[in-house]
Every structure is written in structure tokens, then in C-alpha cells.
Protein backbone atom coordinates (compact mmCIF):
# COMPACT_ATOMS: atom_id res chain seq x y z
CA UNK A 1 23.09 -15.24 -15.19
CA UNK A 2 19.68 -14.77 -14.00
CA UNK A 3 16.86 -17.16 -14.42
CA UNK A 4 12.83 -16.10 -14.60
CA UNK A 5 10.45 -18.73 -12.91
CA UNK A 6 6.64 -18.42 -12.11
CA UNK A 7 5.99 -19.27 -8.65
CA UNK A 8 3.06 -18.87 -6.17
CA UNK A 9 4.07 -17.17 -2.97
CA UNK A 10 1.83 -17.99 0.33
CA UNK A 11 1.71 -19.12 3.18
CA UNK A 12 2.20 -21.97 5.47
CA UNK A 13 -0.13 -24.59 5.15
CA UNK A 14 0.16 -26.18 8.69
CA UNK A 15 2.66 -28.11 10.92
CA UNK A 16 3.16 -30.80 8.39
CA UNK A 17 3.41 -28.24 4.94
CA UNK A 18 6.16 -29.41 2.66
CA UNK A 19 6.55 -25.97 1.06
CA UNK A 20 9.76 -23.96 0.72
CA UNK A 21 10.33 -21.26 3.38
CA UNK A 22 11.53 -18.16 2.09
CA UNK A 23 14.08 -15.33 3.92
CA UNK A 24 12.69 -12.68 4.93
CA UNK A 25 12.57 -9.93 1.94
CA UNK A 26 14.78 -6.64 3.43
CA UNK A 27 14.31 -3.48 2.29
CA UNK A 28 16.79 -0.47 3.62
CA UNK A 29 15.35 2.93 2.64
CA UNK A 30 17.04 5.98 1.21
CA UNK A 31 17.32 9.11 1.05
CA UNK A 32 17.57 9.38 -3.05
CA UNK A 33 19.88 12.53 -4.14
CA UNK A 34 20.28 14.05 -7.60
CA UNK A 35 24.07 12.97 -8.33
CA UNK A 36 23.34 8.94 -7.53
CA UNK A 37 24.00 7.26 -10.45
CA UNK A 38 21.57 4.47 -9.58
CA UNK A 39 18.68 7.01 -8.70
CA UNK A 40 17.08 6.59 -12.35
CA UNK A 41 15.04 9.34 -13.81
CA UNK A 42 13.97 12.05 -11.00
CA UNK A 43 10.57 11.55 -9.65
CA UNK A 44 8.56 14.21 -11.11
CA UNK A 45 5.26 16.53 -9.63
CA UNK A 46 2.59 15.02 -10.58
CA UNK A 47 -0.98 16.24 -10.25
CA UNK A 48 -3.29 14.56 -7.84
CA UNK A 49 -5.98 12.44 -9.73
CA UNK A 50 -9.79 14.17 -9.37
CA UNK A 51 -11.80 12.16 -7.21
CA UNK A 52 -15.44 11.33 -7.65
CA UNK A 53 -16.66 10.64 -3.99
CA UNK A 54 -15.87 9.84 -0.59
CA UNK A 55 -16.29 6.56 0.47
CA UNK A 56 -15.82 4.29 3.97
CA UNK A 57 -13.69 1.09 3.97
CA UNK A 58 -14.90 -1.72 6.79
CA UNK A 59 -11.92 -4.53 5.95
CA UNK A 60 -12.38 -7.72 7.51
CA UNK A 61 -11.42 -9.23 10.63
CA UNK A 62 -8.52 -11.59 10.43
CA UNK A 63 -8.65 -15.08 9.95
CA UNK A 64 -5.14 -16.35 10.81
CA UNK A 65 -2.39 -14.14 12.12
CA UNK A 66 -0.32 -14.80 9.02
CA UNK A 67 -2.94 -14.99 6.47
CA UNK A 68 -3.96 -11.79 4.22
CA UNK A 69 -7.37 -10.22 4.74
CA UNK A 70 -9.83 -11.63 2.74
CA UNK A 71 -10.64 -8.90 -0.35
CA UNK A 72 -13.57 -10.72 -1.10
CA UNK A 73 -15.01 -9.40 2.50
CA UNK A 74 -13.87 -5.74 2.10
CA UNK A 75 -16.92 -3.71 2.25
CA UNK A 76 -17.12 -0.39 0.55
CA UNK A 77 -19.81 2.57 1.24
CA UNK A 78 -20.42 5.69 -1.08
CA UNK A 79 -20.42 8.00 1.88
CA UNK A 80 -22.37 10.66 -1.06
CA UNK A 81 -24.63 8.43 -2.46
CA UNK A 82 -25.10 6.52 1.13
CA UNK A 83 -25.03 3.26 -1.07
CA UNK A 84 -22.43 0.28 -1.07
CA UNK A 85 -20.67 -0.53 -3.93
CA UNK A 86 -20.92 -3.64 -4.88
CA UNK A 87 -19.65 -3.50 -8.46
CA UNK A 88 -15.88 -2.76 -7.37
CA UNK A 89 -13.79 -5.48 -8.81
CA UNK A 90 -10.63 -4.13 -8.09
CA UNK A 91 -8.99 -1.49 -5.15
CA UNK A 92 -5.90 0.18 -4.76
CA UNK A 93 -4.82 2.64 -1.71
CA UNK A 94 -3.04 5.53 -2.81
CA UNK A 95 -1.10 7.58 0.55
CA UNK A 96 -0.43 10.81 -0.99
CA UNK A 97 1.85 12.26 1.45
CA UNK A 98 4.65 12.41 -1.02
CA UNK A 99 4.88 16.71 -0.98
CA UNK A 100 3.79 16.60 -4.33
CA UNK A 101 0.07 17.06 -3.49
CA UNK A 102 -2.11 17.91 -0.74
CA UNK A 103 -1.61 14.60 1.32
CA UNK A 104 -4.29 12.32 2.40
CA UNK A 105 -5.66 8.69 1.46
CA UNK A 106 -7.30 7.76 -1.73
CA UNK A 107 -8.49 4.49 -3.43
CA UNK A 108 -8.64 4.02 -6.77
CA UNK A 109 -11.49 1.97 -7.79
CA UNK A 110 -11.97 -0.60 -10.63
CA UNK A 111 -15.63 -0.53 -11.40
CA UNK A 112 -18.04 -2.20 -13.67
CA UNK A 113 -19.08 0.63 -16.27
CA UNK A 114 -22.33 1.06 -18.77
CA UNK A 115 -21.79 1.87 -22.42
CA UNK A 116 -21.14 5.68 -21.51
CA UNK A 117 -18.08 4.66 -18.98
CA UNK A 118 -19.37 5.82 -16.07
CA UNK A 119 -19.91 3.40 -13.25
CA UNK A 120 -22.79 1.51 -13.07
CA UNK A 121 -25.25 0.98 -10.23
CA UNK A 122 -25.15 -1.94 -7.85
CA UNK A 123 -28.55 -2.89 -10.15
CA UNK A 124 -27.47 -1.81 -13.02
CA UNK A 125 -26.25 -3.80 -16.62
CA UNK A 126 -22.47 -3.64 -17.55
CA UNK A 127 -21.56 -3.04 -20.79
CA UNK A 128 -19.56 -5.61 -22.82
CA UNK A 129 -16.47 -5.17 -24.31
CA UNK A 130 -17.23 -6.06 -28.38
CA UNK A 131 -13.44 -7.16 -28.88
CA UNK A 132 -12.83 -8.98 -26.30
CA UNK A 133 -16.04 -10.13 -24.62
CA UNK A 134 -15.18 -9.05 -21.34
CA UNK A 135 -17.55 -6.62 -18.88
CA UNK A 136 -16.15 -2.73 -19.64
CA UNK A 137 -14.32 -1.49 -15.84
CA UNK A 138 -13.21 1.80 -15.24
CA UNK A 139 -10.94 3.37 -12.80
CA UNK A 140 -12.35 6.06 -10.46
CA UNK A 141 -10.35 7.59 -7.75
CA UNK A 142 -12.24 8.32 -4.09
CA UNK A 143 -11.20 10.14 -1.01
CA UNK A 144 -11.18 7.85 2.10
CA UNK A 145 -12.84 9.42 4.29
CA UNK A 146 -13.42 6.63 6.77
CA UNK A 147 -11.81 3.21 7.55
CA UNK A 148 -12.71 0.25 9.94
CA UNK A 149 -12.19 -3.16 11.02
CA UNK A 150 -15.10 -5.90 11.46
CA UNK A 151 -15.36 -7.33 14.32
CA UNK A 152 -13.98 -10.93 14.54
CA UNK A 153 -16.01 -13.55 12.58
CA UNK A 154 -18.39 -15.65 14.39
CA UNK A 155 -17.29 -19.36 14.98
CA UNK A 156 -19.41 -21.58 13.16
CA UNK A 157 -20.40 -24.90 14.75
């Protein structure tokens, strides 16, 4: 019988951290063919999303060797509009290199949006959801065009 629990996955906290130490998650991959019965329903083409820009990712410098990056220090540049965008509240990479479309890198961006839906700009007045009360975001695919790593952080004294 399986059981469903909540738990928060991160990281050690130090020499003396009393958390529980997970095994190492494996994961072999396949080759998927037609006649596997476990295979599920067959991937199918899909058409690559229409992008709205190109933009340049600078992600931070690390922290800790086994600590994520920081997403609150990602920096993202309209490489179009030669603006950054600060209004992004959400990112996710998308590696098309699957043979269903033309290859490359793409992010899909979560941005705060006006009343028309479009994204606003970094000055700009977000429009308010009237059901729920929450700031309207929209998803906007870009090409990556560019990507970079800070330099390391400076050590504060």
C-alpha cells in the first residue's frame, strides 16, 4: 500500500543537521518503442510555441557547492527592447531538441500583465484579477539567445 506525505526536500544544514539523508534518486534512460506495454500514450508532434523576443540569462554565482542558485538573483535582459525584465515572476527552460521542432533553447516566461494581457513594463501597473484578487501573469515564450554566469559574490565583512 502506498502512503502520500508532504515533505520539504533540501539540503544539509551543517555538520551538526539532524535531518534525514536521502539515497540518491536513479534514473536509467530508455529507448521507448511502440509495442512496450508500459510506454503510455505515444508522444505526439507538437508545434513549437511562438516566441515574443530574445532575451539573455546572467544566473548567479554559487553560494555553496550543494546549494541551488538563487532565482531571486537571475537576471533577465530583453535583448529587442535592450531593457531588463523585472516583472518575471516565474521561468522555465524549454531544450527543444526533441526532433519534433527546430531545436534550440527557450524560456517560458511568467509575467505580470495589464488589463489587455500583454506584459507590462518594468514601470508599468498590473492588472488585478477581480475573482481572486491576485496580480493577472501571463506566459510568454522567448528564444535564449545568450546565457552567463556572475562572477562570484563579493565577501562581505
Amino acid at each position: 500500500m502506498v502512503q502520500a506525505h508532504d515533505v520539504h526536500i533540501g539540503i544539509q544544514h551543517g555538520a551538526d543537521c539532524t535531518c534525514h539523508k536521502l539515497d540518491p534518486i536513479c534514473v536509467t534512460p530508455v529507448i521507448v518503442h511502440d509495442d512496450c506495454p508500459g510506454s503510455g500514450i505515444p508522444q505526439q508532434p507538437r508545434e513549437p510555441a511562438e516566441t515574443v523576443g530574445r532575451i539573455a540569462i546572467t544566473w548567479p554565482s554559487p553560494r555553496h557547492e550543494y546549494a541551488p542558485l538563487g532565482a531571486w538573483e537571475i537576471q533577465i535582459h530583453d535583448l529587442d527592447a535592450d531593457l531588463p525584465i523585472l516583472t518575471a515572476t516565474g521561468m522555465r527552460i524549454a531544450i527543444s531538441a526533441d526532433g519534433w521542432d527546430s531545436g534550440g533553447i527557450y524560456a517560458d516566461l511568467t509575467l505580470l500583465v495589464g488589463e489587455d494581457g500583454e506584459p507590462i513594463p518594468n514601470d508599468g501597473n498590473a492588472a488585478i484579477d477581480e475573482d481572486s484578487g491576485r496580480v493577472r501573469t501571463g506566459a510568454f515564450r522567448y528564444a535564449v539567445t545568450e546565457m552567463r554566469t556572475a562572477g562570484p559574490a563579493e565577501a562581505k565583512s
